[in-house]
Every structure is written in C-alpha cells, then in structure tokens.
C-alpha atoms as a PDB file:
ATOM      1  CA  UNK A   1      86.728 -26.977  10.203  1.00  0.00           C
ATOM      2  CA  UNK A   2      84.867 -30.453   9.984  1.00  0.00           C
ATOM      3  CA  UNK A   3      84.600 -33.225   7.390  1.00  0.00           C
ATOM      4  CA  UNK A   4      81.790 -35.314   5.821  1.00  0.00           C
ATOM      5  CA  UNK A   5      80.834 -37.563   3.134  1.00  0.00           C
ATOM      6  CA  UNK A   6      77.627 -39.031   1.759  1.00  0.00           C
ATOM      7  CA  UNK A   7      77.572 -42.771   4.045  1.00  0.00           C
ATOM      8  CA  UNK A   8      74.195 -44.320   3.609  1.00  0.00           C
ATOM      9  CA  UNK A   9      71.118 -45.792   1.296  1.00  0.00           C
ATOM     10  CA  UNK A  10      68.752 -46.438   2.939  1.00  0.00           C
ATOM     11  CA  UNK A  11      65.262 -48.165   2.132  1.00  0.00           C
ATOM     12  CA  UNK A  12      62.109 -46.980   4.270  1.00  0.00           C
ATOM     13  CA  UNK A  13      59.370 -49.475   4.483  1.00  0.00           C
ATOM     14  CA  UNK A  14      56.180 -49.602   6.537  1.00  0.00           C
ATOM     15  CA  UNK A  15      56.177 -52.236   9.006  1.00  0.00           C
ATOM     16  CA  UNK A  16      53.702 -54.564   6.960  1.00  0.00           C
ATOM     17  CA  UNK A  17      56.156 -55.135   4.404  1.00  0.00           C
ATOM     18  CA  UNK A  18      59.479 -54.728   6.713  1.00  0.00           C
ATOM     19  CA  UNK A  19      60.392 -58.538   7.322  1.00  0.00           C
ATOM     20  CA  UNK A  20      59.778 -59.104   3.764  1.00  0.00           C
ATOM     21  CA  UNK A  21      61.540 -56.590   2.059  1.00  0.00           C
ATOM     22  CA  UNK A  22      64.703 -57.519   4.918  1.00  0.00           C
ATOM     23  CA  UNK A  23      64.783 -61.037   3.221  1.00  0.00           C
ATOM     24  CA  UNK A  24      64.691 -59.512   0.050  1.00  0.00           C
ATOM     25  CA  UNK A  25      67.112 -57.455   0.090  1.00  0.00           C
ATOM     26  CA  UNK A  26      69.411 -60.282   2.156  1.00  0.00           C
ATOM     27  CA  UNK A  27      68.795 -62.470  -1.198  1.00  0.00           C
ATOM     28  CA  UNK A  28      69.434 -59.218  -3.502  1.00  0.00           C
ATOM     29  CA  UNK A  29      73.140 -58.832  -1.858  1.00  0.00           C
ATOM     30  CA  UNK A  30      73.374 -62.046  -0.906  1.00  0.00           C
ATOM     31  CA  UNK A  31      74.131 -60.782   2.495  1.00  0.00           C
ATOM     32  CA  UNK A  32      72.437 -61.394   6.270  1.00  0.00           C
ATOM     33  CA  UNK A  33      71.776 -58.172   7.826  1.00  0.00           C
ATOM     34  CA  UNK A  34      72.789 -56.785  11.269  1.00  0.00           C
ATOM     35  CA  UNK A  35      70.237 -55.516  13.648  1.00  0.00           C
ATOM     36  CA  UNK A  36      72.223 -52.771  15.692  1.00  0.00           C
ATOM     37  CA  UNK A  37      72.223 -52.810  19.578  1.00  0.00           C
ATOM     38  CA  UNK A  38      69.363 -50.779  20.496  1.00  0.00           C
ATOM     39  CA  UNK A  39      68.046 -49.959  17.388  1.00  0.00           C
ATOM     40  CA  UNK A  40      65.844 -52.735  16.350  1.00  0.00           C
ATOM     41  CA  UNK A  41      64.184 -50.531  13.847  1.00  0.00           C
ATOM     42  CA  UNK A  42      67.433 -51.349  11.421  1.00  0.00           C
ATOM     43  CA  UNK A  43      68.795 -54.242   9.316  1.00  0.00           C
ATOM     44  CA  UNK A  44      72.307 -53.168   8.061  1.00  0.00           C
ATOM     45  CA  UNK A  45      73.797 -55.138   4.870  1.00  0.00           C
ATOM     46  CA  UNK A  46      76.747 -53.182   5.998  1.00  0.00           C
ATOM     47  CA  UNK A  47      79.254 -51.419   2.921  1.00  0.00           C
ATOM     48  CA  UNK A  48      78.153 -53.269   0.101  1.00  0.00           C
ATOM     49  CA  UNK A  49      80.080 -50.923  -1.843  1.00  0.00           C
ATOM     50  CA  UNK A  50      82.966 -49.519  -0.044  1.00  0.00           C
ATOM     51  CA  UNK A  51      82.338 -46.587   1.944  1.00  0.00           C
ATOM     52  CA  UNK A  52      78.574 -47.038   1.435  1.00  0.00           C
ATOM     53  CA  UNK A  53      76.574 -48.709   4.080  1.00  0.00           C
ATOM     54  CA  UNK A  54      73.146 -50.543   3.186  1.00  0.00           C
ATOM     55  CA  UNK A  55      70.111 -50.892   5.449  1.00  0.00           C
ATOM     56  CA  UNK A  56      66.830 -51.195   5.395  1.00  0.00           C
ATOM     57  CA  UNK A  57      64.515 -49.258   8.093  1.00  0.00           C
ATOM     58  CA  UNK A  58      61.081 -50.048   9.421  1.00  0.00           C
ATOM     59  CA  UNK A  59      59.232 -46.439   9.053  1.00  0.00           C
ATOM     60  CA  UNK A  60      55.574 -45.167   9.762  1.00  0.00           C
ATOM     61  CA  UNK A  61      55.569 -44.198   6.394  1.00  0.00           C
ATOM     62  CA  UNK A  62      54.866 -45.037   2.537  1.00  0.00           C
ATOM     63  CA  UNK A  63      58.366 -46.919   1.424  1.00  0.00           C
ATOM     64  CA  UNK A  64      61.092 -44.462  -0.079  1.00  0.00           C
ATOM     65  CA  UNK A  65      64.425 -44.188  -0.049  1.00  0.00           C
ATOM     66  CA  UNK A  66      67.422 -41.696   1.861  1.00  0.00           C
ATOM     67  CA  UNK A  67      70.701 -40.724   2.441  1.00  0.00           C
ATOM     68  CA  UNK A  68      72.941 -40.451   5.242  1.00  0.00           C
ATOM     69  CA  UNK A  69      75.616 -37.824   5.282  1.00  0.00           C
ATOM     70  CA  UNK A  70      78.226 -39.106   8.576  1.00  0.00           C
ATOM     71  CA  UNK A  71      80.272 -36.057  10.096  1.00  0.00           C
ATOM     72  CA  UNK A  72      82.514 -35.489  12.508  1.00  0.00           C
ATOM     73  CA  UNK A  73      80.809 -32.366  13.551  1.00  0.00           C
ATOM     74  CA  UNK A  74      77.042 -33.130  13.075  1.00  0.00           C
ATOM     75  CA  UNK A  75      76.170 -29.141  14.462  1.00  0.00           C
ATOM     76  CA  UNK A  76      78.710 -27.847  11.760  1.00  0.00           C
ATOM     77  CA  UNK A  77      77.413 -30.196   8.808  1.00  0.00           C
ATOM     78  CA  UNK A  78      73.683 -28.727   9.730  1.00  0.00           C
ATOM     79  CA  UNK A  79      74.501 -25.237   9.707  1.00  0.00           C
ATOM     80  CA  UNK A  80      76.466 -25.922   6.227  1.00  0.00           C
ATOM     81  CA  UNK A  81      73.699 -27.423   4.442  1.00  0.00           C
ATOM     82  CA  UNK A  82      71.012 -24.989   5.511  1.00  0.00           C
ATOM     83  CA  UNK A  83      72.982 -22.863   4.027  1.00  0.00           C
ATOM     84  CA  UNK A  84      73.140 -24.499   0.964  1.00  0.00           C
ATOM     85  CA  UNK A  85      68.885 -24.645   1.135  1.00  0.00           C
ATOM     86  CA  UNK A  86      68.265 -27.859   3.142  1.00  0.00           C
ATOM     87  CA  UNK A  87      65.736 -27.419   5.858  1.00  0.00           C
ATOM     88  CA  UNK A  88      66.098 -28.938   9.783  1.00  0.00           C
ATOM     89  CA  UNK A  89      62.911 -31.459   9.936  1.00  0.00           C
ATOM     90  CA  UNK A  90      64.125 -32.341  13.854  1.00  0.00           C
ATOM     91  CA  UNK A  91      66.787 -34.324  16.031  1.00  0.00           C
ATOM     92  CA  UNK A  92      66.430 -38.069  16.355  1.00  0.00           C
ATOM     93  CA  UNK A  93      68.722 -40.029  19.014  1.00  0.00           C
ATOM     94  CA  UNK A  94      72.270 -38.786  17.781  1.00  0.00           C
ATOM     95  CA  UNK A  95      71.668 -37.654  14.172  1.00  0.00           C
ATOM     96  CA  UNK A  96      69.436 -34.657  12.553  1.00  0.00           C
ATOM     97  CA  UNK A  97      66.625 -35.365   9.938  1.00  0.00           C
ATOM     98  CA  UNK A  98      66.962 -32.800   6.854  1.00  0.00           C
ATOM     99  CA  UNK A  99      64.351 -31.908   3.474  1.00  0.00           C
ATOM    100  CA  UNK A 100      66.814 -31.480   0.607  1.00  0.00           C
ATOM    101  CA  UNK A 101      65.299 -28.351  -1.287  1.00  0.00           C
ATOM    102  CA  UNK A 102      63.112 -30.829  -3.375  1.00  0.00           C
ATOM    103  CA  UNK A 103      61.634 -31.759  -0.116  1.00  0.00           C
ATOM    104  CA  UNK A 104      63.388 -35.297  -0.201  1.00  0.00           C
ATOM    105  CA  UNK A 105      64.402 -36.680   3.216  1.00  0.00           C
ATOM    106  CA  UNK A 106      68.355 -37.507   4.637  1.00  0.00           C
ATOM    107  CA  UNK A 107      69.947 -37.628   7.834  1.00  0.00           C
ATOM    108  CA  UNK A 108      73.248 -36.165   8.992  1.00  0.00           C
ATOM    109  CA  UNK A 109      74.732 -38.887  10.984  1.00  0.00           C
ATOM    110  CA  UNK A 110      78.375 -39.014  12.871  1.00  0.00           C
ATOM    111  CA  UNK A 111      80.911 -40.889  11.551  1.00  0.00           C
ATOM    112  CA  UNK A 112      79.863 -44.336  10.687  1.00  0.00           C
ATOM    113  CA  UNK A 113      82.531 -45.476   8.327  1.00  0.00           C
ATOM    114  CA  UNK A 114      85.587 -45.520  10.252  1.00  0.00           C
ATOM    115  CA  UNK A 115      88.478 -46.123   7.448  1.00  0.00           C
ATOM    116  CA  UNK A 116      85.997 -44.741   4.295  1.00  0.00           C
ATOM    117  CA  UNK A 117      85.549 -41.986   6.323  1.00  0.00           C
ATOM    118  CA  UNK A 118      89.188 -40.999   7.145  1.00  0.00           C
ATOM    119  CA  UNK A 119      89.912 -41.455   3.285  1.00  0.00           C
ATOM    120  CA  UNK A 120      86.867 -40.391   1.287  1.00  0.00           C
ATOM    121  CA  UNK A 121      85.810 -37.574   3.248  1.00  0.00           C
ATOM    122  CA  UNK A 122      85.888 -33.607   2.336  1.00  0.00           C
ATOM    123  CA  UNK A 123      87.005 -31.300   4.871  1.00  0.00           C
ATOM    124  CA  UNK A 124      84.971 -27.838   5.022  1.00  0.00           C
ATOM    125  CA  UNK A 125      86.083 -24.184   6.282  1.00  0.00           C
END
C-alpha cells in the first residue's frame, strides 16, 4: 500500500529566458522564489495554492510545462502508472521522469508537501 497526490506545476524554460521568466513569475505571484540547496536549476514560489507547489526550472529544452506526482513509495507509484499507460523516460537524482500516454512529461517525486500530503493524498492497494 502507498499514497500519492498530484504536488507540482512546473514551468520549463531554456536557460536564455530562465532569469527572466524567474522575475516574472516572482511579479505574477507576487512572491520571491527559493533556490533549493543543491539544486540551483530551481526557483520555488513554494504552495501558492495549498498543497500545490510552484517553480520554475531551467531546462535544455523548448519552454513547457509539468507535473509532479510526490509519493511515499516512488517504486510503487511507477509501477502503478505504467500500468495505467505512462511510460519510464529515466531516473533523475531521487525522482523518476514519466510520458503520460499523450507523450506529455511529469515526474514522480517523494513527498514534498508535508501536511498537504498527509491530508490530500490517496492511498493505493
């Protein structure tokens, strides 16, 4: 049995347009963003709705958008949604990159909610 909920929007930018889009989105939410300890890739607006986290992610990539699913049982949550028809793209640091069956990308992330998780999450067999 684990648990999991949908945690994360995030916006994927190239690194031309990173900085820039960071201070937009600061303005947007009128919020200063977080770079995480040894991740400097990130700027988190944190839950600017609760239970949904906000951050914007310097990519090698044209800009799009993703989800996060947080789990506490990241192996589990894979194995559930390939199931379902997502496909494994490949590990990164502690979290799994996933193609929803319209080829769109997400990660499966652990818990990064605390509180929102323990209270908004669904548990699975």
């Amino acid at each position: 049995m684990h648990r999991s909920k949908l945690t994360a929007v995030l916006v994927d930018v190239p690194d031309e347009v990173y900085e820039r889009e960071v201070r937009f989105w600061g303005s947007a939410t009128g919020r200063q963003p977080v770079v995480p300890e040894g991740n400097p890739e990130y700027s988190d607006f944190g839950e600017v709705v609760p239970g949904w986290q906000f951050m914007v992610q310097r990519v090698g990539a044209a800009a799009r958008c993703h989800l996060d699913v947080e789990t506490d049982d990241i192996d589990a949550e894979v194995r559930r949604l390939e199931a379902l028809g997502a496909e494994r793209v490949g590990p990164v640091k502690q979290w799994v990159i996933m193609r929803d069956p319209a080829g769109l990308l997400f990660c499966v992330v652990p818990v990064q909610t605390g509180e929102a998780f323990d209270r908004l999450a669904t548990t699975w067999p």
